[in-house]
C-alpha atoms as a PDB file:
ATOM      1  CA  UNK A   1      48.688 105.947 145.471  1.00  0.00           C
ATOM      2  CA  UNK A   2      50.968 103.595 143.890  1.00  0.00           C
ATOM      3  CA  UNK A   3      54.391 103.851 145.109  1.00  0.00           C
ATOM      4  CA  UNK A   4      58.060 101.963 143.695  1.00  0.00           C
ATOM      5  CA  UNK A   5      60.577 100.928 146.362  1.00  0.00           C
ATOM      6  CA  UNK A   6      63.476  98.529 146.279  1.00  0.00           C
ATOM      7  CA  UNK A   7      63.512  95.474 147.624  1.00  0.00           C
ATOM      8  CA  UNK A   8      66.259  97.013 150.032  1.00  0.00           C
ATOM      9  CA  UNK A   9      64.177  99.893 150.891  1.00  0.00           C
ATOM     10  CA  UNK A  10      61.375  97.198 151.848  1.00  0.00           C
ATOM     11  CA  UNK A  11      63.427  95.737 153.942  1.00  0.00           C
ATOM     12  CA  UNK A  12      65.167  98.877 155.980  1.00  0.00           C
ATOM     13  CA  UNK A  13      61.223  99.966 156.160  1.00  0.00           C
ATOM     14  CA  UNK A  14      58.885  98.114 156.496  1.00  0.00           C
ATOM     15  CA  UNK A  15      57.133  98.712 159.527  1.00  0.00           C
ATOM     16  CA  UNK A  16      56.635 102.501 157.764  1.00  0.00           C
ATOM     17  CA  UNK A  17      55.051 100.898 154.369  1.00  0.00           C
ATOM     18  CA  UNK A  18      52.667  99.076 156.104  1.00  0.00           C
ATOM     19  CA  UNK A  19      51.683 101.630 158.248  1.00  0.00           C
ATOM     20  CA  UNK A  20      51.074 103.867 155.014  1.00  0.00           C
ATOM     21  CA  UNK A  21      49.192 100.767 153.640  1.00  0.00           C
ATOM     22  CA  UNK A  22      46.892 100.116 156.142  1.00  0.00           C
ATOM     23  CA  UNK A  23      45.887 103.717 157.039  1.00  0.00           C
ATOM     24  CA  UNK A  24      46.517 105.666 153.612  1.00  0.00           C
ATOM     25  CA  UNK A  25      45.255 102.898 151.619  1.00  0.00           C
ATOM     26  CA  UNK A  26      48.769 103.304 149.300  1.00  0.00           C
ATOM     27  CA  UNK A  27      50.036 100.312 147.678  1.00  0.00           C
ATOM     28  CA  UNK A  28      54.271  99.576 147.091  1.00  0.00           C
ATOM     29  CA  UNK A  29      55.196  98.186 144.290  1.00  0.00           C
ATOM     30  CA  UNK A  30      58.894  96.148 144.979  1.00  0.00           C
ATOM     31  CA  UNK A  31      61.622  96.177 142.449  1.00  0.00           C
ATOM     32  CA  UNK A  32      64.892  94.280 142.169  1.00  0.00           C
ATOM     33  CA  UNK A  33      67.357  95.676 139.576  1.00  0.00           C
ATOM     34  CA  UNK A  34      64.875  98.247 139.004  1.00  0.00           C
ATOM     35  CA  UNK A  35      62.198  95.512 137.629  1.00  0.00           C
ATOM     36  CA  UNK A  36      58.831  95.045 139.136  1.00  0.00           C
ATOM     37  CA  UNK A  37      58.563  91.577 141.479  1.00  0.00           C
ATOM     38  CA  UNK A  38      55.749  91.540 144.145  1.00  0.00           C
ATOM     39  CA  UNK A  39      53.789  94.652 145.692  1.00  0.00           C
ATOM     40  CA  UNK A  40      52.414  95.399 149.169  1.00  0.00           C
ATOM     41  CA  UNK A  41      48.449  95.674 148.953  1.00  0.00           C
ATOM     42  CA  UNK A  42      45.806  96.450 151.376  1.00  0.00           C
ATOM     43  CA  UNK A  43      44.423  93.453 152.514  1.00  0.00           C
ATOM     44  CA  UNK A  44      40.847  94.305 151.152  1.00  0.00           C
ATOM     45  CA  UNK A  45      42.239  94.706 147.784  1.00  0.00           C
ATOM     46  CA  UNK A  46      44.241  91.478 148.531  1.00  0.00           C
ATOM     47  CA  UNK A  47      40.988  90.057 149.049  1.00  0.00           C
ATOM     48  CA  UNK A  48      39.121  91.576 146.124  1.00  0.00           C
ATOM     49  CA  UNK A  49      41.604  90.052 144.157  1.00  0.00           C
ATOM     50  CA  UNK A  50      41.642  86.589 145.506  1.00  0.00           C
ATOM     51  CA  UNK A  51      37.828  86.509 145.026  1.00  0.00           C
ATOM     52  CA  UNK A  52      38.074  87.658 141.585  1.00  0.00           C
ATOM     53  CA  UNK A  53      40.405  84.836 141.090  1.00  0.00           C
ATOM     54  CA  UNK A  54      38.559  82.263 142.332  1.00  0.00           C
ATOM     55  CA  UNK A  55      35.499  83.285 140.558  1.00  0.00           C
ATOM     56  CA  UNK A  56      37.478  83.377 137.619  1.00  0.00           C
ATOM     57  CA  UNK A  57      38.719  79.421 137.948  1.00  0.00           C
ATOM     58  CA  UNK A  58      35.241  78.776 138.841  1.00  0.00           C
ATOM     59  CA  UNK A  59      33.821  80.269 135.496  1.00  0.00           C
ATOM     60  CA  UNK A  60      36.652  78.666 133.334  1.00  0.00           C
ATOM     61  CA  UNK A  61      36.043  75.513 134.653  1.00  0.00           C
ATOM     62  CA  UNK A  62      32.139  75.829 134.018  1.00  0.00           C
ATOM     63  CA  UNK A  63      32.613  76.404 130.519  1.00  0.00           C
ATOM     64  CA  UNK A  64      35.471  73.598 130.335  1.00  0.00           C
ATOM     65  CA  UNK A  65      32.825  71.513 131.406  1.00  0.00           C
ATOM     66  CA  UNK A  66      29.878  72.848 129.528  1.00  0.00           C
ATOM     67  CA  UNK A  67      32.087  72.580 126.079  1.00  0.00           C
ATOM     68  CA  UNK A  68      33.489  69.569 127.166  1.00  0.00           C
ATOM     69  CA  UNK A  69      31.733  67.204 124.462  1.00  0.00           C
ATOM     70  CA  UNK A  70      32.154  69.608 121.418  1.00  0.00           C
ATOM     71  CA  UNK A  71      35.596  70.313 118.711  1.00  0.00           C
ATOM     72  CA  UNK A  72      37.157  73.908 118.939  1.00  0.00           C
ATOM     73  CA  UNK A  73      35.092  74.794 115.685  1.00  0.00           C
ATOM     74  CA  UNK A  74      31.427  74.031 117.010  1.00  0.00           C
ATOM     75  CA  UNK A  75      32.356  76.149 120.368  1.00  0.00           C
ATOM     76  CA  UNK A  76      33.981  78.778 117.983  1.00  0.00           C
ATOM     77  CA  UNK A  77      30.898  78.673 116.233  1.00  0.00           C
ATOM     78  CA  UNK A  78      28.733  78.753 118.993  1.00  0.00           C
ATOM     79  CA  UNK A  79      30.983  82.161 120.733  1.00  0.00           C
ATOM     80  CA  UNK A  80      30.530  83.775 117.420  1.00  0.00           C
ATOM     81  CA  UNK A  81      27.044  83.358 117.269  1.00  0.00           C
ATOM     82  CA  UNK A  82      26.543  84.911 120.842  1.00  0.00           C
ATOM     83  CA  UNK A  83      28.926  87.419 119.836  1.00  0.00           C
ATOM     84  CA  UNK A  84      26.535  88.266 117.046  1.00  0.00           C
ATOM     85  CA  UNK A  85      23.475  88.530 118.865  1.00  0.00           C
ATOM     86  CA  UNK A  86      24.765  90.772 121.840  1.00  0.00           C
ATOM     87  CA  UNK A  87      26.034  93.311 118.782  1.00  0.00           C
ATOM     88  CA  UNK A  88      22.619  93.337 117.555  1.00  0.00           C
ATOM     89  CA  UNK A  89      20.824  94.046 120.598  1.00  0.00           C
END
């Protein structure tokens, strides 16, 4: 479960939000001025997350490199052409 506290209410409680976040598996999202800033995660999902990322950078910077040699319109070309086939299939 997803659950919104103020930053305040963080503060007064946190030893209680973490225990709900390691044993319930809840998440907080903080507010300040009633507008989302960070959130409280388990730390698998934390991890999840930070793996995701970094496979992420890793991917983009394959392609950066792969593309590297070629204008905007040949890889446009080339995405559009994959695109293509995969619809086909």
């Amino acid at each position: 479960m997803i659950r919104e506290a103020p930053a305040m209410t963080v503060r007064n409680n946190l030893g209680e939000l973490l225990n709900e976040i390691q044993y319930r598996g809840d998440s907080v999202m903080i507010t300040k001025s009633g507008k989302p800033i960070a959130a409280l995660i388990d730390i698998e999902l934390f991890e999840r997350l930070r793996r995701l990322d970094e496979n992420f950078n890793q991917l983009r910077t394959n392609f950066s490199d792969a593309f590297s040699g070629m204008s905007d319109t040949e890889v446009e070309e080339l995405m559009n052409e994959a695109v293509d086939k995969t619809r086909h299939q």
